[in-house]
PDB file of N, CA and C in Angstrom:
ATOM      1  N   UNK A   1      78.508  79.141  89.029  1.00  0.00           N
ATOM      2  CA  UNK A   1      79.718  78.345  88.872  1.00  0.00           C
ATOM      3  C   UNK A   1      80.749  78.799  89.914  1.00  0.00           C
ATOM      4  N   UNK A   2      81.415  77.981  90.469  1.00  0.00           N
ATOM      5  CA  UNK A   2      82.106  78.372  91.529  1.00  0.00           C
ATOM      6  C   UNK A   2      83.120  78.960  91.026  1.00  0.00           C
ATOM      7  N   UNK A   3      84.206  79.484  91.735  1.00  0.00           N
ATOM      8  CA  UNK A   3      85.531  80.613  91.628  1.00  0.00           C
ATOM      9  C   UNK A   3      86.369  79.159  91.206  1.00  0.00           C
ATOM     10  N   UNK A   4      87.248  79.261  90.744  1.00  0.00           N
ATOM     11  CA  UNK A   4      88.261  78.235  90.512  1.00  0.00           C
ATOM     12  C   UNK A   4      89.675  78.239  91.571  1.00  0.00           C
ATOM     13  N   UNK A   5      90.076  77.483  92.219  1.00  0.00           N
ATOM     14  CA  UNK A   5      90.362  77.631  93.336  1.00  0.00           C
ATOM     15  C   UNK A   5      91.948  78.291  92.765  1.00  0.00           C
ATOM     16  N   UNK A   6      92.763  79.180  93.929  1.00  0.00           N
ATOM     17  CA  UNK A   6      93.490  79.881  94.155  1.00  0.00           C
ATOM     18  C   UNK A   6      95.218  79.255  94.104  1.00  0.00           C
ATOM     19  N   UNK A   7      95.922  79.296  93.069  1.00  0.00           N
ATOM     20  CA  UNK A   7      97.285  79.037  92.818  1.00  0.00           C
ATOM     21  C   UNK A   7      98.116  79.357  93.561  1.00  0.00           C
ATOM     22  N   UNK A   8      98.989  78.209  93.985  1.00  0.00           N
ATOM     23  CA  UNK A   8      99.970  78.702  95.050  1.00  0.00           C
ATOM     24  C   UNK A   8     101.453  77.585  94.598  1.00  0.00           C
ATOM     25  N   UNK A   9     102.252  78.479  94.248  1.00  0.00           N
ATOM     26  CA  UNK A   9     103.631  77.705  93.890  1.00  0.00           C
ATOM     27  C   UNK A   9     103.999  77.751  95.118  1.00  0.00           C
ATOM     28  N   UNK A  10     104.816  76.691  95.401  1.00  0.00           N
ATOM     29  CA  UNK A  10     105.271  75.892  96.807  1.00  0.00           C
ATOM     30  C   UNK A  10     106.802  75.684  96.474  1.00  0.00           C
ATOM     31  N   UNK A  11     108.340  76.398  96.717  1.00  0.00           N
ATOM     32  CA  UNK A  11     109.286  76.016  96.432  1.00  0.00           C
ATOM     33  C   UNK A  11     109.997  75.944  97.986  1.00  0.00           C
ATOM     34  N   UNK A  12     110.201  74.972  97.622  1.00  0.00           N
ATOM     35  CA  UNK A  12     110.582  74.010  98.753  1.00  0.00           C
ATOM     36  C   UNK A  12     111.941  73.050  98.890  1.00  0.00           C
ATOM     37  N   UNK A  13     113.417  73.075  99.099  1.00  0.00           N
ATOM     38  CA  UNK A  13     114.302  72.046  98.391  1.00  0.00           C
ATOM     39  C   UNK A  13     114.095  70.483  99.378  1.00  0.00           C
ATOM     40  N   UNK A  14     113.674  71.032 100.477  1.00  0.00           N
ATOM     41  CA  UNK A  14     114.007  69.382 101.035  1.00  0.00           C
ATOM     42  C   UNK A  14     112.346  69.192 100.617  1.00  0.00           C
ATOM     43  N   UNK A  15     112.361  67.343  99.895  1.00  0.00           N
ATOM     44  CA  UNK A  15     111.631  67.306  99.533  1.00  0.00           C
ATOM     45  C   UNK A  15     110.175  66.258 100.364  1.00  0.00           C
ATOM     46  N   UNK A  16     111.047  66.343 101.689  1.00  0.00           N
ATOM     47  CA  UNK A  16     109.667  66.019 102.743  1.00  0.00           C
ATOM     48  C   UNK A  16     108.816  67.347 102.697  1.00  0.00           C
ATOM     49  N   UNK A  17     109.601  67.949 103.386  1.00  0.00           N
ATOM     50  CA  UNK A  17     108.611  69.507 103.841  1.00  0.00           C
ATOM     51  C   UNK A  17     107.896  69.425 102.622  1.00  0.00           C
ATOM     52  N   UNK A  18     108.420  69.917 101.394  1.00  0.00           N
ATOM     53  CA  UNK A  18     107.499  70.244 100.166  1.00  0.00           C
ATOM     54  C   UNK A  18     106.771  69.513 100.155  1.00  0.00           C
ATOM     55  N   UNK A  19     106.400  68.165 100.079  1.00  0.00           N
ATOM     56  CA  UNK A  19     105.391  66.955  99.957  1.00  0.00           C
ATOM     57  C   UNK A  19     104.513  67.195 100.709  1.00  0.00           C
ATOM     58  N   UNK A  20     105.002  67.259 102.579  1.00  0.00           N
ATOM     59  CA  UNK A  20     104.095  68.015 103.426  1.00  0.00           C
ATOM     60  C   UNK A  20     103.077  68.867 103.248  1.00  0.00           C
ATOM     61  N   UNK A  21     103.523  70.458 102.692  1.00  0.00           N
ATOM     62  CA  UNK A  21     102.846  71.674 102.356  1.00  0.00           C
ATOM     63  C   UNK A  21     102.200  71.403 101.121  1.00  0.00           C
ATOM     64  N   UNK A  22     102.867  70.464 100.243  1.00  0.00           N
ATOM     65  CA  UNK A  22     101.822  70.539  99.249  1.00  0.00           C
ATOM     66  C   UNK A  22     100.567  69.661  99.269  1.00  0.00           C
ATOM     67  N   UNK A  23     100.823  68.613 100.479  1.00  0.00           N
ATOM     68  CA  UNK A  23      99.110  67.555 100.668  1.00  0.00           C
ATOM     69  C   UNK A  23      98.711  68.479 101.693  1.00  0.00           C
ATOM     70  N   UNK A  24      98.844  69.323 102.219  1.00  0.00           N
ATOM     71  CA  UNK A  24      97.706  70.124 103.411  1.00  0.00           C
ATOM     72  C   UNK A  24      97.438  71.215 102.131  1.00  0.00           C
ATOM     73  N   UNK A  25      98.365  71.854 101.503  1.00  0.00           N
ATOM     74  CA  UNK A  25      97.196  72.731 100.503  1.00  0.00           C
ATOM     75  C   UNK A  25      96.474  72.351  99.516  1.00  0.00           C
ATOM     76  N   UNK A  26      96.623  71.310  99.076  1.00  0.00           N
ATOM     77  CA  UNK A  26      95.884  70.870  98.293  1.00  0.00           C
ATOM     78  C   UNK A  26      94.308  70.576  99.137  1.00  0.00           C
ATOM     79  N   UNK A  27      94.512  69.766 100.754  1.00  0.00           N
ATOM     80  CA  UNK A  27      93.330  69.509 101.542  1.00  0.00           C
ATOM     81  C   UNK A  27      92.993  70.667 101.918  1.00  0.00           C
ATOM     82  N   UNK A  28      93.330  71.930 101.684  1.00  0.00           N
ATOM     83  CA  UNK A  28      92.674  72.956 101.683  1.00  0.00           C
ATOM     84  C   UNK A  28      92.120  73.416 100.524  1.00  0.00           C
ATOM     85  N   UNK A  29      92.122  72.735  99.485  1.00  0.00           N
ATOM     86  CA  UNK A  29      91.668  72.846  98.040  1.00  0.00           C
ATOM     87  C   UNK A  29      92.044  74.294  97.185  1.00  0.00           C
ATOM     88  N   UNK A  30      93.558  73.951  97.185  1.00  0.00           N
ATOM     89  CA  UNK A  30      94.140  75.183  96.897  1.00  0.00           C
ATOM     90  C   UNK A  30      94.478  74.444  95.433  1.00  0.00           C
ATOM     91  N   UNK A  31      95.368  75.005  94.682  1.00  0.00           N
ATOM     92  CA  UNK A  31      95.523  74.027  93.438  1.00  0.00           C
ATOM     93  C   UNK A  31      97.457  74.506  93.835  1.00  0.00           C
ATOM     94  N   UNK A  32      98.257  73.702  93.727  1.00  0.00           N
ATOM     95  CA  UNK A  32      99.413  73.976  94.031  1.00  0.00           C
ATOM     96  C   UNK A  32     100.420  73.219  92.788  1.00  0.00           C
ATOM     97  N   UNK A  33     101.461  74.257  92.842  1.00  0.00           N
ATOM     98  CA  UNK A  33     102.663  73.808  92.162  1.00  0.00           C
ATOM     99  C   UNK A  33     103.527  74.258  92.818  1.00  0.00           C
ATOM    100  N   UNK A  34     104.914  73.249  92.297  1.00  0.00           N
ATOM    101  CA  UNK A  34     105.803  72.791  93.308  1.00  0.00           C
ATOM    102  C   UNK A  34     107.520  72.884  92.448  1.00  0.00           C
ATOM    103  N   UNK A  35     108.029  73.492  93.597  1.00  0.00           N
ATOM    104  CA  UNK A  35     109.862  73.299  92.519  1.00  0.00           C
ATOM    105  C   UNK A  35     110.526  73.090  93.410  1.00  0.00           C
ATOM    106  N   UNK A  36     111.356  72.673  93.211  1.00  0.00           N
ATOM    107  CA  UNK A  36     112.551  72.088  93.771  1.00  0.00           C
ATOM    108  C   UNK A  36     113.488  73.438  94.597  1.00  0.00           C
ATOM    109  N   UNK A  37     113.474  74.345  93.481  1.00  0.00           N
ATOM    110  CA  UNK A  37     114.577  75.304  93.753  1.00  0.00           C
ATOM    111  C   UNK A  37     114.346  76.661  93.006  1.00  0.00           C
ATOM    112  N   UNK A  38     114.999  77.807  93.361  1.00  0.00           N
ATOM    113  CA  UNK A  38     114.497  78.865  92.123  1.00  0.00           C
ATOM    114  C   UNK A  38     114.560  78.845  91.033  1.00  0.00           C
ATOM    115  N   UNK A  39     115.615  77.813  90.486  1.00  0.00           N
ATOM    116  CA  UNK A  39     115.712  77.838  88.835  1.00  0.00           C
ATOM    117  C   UNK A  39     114.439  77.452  88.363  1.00  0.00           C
ATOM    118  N   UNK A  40     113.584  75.944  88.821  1.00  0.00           N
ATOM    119  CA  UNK A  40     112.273  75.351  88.589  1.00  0.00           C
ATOM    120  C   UNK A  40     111.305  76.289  88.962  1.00  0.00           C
ATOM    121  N   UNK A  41     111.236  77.333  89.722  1.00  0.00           N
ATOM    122  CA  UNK A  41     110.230  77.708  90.241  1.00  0.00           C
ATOM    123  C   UNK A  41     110.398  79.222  89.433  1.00  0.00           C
ATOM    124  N   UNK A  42     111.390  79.625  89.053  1.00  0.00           N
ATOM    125  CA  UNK A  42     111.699  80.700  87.774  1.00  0.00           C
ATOM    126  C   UNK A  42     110.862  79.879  86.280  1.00  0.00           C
ATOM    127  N   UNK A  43     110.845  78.725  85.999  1.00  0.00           N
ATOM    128  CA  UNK A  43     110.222  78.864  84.763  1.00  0.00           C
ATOM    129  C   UNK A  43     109.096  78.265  84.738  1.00  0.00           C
ATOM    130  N   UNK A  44     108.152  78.152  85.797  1.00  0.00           N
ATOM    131  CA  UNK A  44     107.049  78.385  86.151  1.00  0.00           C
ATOM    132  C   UNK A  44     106.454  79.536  86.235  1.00  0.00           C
ATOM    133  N   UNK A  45     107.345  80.657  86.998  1.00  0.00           N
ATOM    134  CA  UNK A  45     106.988  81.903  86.597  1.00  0.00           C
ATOM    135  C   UNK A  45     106.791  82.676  85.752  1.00  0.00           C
ATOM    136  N   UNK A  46     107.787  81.946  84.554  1.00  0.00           N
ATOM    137  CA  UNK A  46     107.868  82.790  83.419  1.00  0.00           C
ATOM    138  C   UNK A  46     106.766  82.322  82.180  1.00  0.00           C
ATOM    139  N   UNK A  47     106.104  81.029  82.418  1.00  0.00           N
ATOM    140  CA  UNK A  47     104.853  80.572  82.011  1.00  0.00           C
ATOM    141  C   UNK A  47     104.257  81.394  81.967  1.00  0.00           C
ATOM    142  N   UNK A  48     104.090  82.934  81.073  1.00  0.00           N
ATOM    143  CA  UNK A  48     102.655  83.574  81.825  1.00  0.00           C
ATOM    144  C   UNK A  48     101.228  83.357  81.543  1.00  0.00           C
ATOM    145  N   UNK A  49     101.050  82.209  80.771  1.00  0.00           N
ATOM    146  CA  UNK A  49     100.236  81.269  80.815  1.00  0.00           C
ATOM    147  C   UNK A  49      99.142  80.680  82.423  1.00  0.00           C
ATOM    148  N   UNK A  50     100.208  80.620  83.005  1.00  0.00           N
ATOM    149  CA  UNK A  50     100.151  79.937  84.317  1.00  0.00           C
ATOM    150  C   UNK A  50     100.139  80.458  84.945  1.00  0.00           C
ATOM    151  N   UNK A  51      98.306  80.370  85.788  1.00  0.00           N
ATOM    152  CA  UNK A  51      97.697  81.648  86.607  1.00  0.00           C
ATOM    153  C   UNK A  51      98.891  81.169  87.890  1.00  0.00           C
ATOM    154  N   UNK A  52      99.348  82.103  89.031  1.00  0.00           N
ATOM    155  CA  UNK A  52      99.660  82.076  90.162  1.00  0.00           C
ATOM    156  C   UNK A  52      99.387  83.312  90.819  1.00  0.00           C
ATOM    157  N   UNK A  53      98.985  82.490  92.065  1.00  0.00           N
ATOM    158  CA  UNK A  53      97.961  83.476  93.161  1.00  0.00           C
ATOM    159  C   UNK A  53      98.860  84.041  94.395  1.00  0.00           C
ATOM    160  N   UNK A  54     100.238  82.993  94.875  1.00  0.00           N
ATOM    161  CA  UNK A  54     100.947  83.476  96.004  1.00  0.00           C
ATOM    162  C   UNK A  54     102.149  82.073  95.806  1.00  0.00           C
ATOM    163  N   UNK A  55     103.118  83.135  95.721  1.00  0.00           N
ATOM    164  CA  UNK A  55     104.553  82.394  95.746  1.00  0.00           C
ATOM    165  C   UNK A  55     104.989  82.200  97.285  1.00  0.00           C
ATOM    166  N   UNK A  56     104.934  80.831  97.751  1.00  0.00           N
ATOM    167  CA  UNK A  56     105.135  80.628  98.737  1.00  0.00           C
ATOM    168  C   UNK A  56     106.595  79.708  98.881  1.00  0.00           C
ATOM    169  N   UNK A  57     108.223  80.392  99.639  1.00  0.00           N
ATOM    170  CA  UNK A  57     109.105  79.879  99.123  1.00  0.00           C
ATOM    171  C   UNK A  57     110.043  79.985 100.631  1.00  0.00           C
ATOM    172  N   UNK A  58     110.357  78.800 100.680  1.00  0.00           N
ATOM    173  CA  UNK A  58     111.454  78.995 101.779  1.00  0.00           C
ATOM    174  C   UNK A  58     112.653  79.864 101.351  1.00  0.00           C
ATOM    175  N   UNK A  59     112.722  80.407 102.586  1.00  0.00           N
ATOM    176  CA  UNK A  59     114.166  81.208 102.535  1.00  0.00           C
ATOM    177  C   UNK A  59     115.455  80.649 102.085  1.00  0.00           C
ATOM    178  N   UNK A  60     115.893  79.561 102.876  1.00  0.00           N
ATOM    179  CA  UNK A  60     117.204  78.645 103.123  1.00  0.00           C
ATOM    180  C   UNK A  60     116.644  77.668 101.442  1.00  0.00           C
ATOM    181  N   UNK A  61     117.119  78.397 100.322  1.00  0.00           N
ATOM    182  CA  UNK A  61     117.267  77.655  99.282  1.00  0.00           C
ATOM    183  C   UNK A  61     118.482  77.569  98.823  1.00  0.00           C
ATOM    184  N   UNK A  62     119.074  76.473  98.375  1.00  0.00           N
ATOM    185  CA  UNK A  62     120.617  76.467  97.150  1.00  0.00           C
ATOM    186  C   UNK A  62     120.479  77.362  96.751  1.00  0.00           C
ATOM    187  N   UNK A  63     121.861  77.587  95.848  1.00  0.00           N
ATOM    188  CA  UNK A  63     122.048  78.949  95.080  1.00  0.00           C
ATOM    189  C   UNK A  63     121.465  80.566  95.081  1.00  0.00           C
ATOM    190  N   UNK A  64     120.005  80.303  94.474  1.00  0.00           N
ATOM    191  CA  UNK A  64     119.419  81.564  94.780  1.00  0.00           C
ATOM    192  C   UNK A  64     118.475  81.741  95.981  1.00  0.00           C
ATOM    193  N   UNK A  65     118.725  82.318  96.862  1.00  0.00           N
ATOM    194  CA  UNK A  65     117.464  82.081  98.064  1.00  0.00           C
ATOM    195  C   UNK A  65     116.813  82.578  98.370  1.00  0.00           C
ATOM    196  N   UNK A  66     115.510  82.205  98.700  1.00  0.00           N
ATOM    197  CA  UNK A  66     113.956  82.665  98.601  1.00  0.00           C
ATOM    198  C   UNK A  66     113.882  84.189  98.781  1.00  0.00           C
ATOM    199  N   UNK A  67     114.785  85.045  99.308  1.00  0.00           N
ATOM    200  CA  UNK A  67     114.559  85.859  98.782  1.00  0.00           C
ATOM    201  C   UNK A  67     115.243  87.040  97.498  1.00  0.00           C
ATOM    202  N   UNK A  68     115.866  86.613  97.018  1.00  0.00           N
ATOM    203  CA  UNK A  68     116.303  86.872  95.390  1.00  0.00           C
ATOM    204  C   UNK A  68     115.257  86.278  94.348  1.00  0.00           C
ATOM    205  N   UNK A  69     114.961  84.677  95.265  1.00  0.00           N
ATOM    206  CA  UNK A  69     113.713  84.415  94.272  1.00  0.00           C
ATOM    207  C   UNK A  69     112.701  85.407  94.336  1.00  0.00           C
ATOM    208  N   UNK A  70     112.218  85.303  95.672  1.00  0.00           N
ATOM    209  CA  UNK A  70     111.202  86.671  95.919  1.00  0.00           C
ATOM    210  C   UNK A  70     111.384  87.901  94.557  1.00  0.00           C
ATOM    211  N   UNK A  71     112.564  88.468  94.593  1.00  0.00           N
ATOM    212  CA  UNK A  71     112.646  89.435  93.998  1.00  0.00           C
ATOM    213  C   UNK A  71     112.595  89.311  92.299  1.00  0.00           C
ATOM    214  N   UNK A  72     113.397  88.080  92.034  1.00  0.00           N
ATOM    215  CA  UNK A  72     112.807  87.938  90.462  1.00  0.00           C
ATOM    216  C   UNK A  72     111.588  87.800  90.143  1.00  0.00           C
ATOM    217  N   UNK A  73     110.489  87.161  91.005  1.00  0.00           N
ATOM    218  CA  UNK A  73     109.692  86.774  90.830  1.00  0.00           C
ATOM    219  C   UNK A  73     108.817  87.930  90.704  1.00  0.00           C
ATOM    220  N   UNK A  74     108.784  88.812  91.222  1.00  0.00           N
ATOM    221  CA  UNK A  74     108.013  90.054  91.750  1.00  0.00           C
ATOM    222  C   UNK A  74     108.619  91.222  90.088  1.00  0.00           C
ATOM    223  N   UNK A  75     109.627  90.995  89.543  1.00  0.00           N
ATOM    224  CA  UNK A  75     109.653  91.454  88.355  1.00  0.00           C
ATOM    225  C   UNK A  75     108.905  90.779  87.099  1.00  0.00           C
ATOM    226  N   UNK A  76     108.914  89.342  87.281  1.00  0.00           N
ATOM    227  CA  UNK A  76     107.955  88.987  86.230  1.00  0.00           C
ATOM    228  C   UNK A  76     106.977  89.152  86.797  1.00  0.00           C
ATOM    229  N   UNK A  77     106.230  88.808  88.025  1.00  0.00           N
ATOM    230  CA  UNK A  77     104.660  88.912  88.036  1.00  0.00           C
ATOM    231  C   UNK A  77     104.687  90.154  89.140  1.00  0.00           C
ATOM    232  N   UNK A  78     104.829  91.490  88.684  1.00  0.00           N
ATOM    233  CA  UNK A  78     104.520  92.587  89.808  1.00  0.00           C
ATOM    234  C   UNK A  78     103.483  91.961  90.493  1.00  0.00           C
ATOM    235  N   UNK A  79     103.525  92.360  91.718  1.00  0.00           N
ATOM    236  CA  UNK A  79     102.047  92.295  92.743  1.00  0.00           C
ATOM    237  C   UNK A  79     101.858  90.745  93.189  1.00  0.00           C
ATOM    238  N   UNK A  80     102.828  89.618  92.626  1.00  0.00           N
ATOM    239  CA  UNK A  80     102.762  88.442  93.017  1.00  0.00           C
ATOM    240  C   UNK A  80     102.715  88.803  95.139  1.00  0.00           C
ATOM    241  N   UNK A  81     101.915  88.192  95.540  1.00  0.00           N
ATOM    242  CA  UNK A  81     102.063  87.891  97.015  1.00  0.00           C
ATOM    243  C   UNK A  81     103.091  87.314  97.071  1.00  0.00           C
ATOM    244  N   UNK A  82     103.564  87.027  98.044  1.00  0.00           N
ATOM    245  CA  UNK A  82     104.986  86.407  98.542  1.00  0.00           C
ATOM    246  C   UNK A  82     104.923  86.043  99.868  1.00  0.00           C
ATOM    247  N   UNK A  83     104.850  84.245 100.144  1.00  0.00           N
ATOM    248  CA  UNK A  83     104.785  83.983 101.620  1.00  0.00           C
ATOM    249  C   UNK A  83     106.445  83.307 101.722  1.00  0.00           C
ATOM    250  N   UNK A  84     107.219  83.694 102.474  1.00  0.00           N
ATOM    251  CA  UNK A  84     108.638  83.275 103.051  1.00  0.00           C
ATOM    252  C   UNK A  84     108.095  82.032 104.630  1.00  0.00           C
ATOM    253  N   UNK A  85     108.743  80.955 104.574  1.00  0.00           N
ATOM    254  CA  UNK A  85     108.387  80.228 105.451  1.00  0.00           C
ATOM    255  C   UNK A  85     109.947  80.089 105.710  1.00  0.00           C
ATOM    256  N   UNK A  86     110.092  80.163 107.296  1.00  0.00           N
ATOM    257  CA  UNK A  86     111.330  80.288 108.070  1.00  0.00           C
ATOM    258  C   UNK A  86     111.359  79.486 109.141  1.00  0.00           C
ATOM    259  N   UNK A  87     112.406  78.933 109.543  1.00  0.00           N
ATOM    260  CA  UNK A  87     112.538  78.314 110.791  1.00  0.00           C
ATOM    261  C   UNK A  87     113.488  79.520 111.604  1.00  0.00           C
ATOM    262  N   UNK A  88     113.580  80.860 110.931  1.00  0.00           N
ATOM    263  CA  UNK A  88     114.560  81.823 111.723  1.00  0.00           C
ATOM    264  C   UNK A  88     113.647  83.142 111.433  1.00  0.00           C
ATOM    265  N   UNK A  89     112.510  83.052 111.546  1.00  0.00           N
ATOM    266  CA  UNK A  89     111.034  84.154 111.188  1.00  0.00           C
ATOM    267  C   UNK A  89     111.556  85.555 112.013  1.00  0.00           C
ATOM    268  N   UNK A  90     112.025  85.420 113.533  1.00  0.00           N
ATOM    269  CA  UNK A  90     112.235  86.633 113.779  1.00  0.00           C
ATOM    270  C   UNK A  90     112.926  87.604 113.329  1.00  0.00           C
ATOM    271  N   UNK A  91     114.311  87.052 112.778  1.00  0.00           N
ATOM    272  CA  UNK A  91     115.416  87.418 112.255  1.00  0.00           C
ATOM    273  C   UNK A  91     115.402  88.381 110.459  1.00  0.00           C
ATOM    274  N   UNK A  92     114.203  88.220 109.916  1.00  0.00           N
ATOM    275  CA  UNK A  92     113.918  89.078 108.505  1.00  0.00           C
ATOM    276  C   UNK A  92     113.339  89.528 108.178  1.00  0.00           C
ATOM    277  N   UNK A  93     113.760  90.674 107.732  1.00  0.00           N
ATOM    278  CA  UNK A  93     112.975  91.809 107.117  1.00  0.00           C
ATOM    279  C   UNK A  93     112.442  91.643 105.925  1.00  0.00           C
ATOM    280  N   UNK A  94     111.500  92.361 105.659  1.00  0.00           N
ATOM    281  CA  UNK A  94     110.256  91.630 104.694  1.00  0.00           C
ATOM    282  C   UNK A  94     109.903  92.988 104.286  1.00  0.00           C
ATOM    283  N   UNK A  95     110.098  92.913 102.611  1.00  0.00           N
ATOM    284  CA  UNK A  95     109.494  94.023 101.870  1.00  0.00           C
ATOM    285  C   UNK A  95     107.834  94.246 101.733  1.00  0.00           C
ATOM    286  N   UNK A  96     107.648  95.403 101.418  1.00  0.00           N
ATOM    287  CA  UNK A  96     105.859  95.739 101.239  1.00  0.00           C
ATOM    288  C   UNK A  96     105.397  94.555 100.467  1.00  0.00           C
ATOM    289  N   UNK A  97     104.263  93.846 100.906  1.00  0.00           N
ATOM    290  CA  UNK A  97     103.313  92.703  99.927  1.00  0.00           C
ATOM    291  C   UNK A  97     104.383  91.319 100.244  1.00  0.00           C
ATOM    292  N   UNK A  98     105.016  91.525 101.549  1.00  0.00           N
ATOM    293  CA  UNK A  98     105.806  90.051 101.511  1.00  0.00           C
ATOM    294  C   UNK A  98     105.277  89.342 102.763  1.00  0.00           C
ATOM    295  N   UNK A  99     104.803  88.277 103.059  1.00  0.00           N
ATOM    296  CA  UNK A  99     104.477  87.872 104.778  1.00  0.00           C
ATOM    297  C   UNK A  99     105.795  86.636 105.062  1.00  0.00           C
ATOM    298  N   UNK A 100     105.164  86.300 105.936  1.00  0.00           N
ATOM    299  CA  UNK A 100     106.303  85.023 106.596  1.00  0.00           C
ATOM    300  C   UNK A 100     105.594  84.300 107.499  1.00  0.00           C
ATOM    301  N   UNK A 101     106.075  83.265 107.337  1.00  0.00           N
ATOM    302  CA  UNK A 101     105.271  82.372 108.599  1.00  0.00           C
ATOM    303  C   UNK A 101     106.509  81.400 109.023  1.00  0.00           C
ATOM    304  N   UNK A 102     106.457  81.450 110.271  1.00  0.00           N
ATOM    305  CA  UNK A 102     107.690  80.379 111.150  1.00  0.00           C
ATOM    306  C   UNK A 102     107.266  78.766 110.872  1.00  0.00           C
ATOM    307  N   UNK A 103     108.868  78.262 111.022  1.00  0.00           N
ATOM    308  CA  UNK A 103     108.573  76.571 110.702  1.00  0.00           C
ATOM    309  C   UNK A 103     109.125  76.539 111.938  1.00  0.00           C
ATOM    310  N   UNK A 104     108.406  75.439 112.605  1.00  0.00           N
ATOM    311  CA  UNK A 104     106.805  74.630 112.131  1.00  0.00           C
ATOM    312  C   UNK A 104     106.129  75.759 112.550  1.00  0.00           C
ATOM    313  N   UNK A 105     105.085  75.489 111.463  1.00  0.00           N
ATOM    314  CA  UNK A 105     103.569  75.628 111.680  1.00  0.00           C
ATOM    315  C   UNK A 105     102.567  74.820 111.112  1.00  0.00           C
ATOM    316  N   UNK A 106     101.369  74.855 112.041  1.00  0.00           N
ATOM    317  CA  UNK A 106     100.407  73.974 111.843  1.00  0.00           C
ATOM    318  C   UNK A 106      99.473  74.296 110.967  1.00  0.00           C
ATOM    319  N   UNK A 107      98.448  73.238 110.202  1.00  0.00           N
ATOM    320  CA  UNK A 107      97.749  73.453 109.274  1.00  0.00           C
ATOM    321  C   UNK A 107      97.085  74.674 109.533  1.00  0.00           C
ATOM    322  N   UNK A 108      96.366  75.117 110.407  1.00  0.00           N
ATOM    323  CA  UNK A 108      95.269  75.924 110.538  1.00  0.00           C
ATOM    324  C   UNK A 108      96.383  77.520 110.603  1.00  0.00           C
ATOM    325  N   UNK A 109      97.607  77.077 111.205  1.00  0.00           N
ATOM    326  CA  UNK A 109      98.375  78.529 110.817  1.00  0.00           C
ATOM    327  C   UNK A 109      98.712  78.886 109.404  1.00  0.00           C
ATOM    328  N   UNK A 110      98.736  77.621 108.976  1.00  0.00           N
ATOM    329  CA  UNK A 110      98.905  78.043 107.129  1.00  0.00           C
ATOM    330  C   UNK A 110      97.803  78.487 106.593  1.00  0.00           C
ATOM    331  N   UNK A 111      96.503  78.031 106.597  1.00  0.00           N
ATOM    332  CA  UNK A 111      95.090  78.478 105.857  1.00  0.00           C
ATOM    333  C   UNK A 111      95.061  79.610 106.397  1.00  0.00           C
ATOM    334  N   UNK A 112      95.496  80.094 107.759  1.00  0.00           N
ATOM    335  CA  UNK A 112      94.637  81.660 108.188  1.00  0.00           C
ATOM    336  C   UNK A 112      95.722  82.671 107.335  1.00  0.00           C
ATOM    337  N   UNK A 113      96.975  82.086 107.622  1.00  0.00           N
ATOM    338  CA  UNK A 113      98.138  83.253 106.699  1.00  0.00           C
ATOM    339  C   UNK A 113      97.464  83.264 105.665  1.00  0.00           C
ATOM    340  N   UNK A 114      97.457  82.366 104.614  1.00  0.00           N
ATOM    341  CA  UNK A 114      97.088  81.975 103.407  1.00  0.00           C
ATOM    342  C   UNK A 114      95.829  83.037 102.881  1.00  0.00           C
ATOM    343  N   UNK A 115      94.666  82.808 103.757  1.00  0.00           N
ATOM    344  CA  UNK A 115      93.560  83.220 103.581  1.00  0.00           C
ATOM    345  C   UNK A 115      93.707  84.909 103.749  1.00  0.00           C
ATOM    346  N   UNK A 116      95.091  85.540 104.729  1.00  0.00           N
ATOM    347  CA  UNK A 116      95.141  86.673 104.966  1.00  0.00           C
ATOM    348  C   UNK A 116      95.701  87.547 103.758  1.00  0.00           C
ATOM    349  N   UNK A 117      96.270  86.913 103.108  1.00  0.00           N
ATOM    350  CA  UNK A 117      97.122  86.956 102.183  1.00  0.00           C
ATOM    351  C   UNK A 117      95.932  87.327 100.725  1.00  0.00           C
ATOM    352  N   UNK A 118      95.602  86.183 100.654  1.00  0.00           N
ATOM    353  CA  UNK A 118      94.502  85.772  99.347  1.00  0.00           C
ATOM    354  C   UNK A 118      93.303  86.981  99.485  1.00  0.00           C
TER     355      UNK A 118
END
């Protein structure tokens, strides 16, 4: 029986990009969920019901931003992976178990992070 494919919350506020990232991971046959913002993507987390494999969250969010989310998130699910997607990648520092990938990037740069990650 095969592995059941690999959870990846996608928080994203503009809701092209998110639509974007979430039809290329899915065509990478990832199983993905999606929030708007950290509040939505906080009670997804707190589901602990709800397997997740790598919190993948833009930086430049309203209110709380991707990385405060980062950090709540990493208290409810210690050891959660954490991918930060940036259009300002050079510019941040990134705690142990956190990656980043610059916007834009292309499909095949997302599956290899992804896969480096996973």
């Amino acid at each position: 029986m095969p592995a059941a494919p690999s959870t990846i919350l996608v928080v994203e506020d503009d809701a092209v990009v998110r639509m974007l990232i979430v039809d290329v991971l899915e065509e990478l046959e990832f199983k993905v969920l999606e929030a708007a913002d950290s509040d939505k993507a906080l009670d997804i987390l707190r589901q602990s019901e709800t397997r997740i494999d790598l919190l993948m969250t833009d930086i430049g969010l309203p209110e709380m931003d991707g990385r405060e989310l980062a950090k709540a998130a990493c208290q409810l699910r210690p050891g959660l992976p954490i991918l930060f997607a940036s259009g300002y990648a050079e510019s941040i520092e990134l705690a142990p178990g956190m990656q980043l990938i610059g916007k834009p990037f292309s499909i095949d740069q997302l599956r290899l992070k992804i896969k480096e990650i996973l």
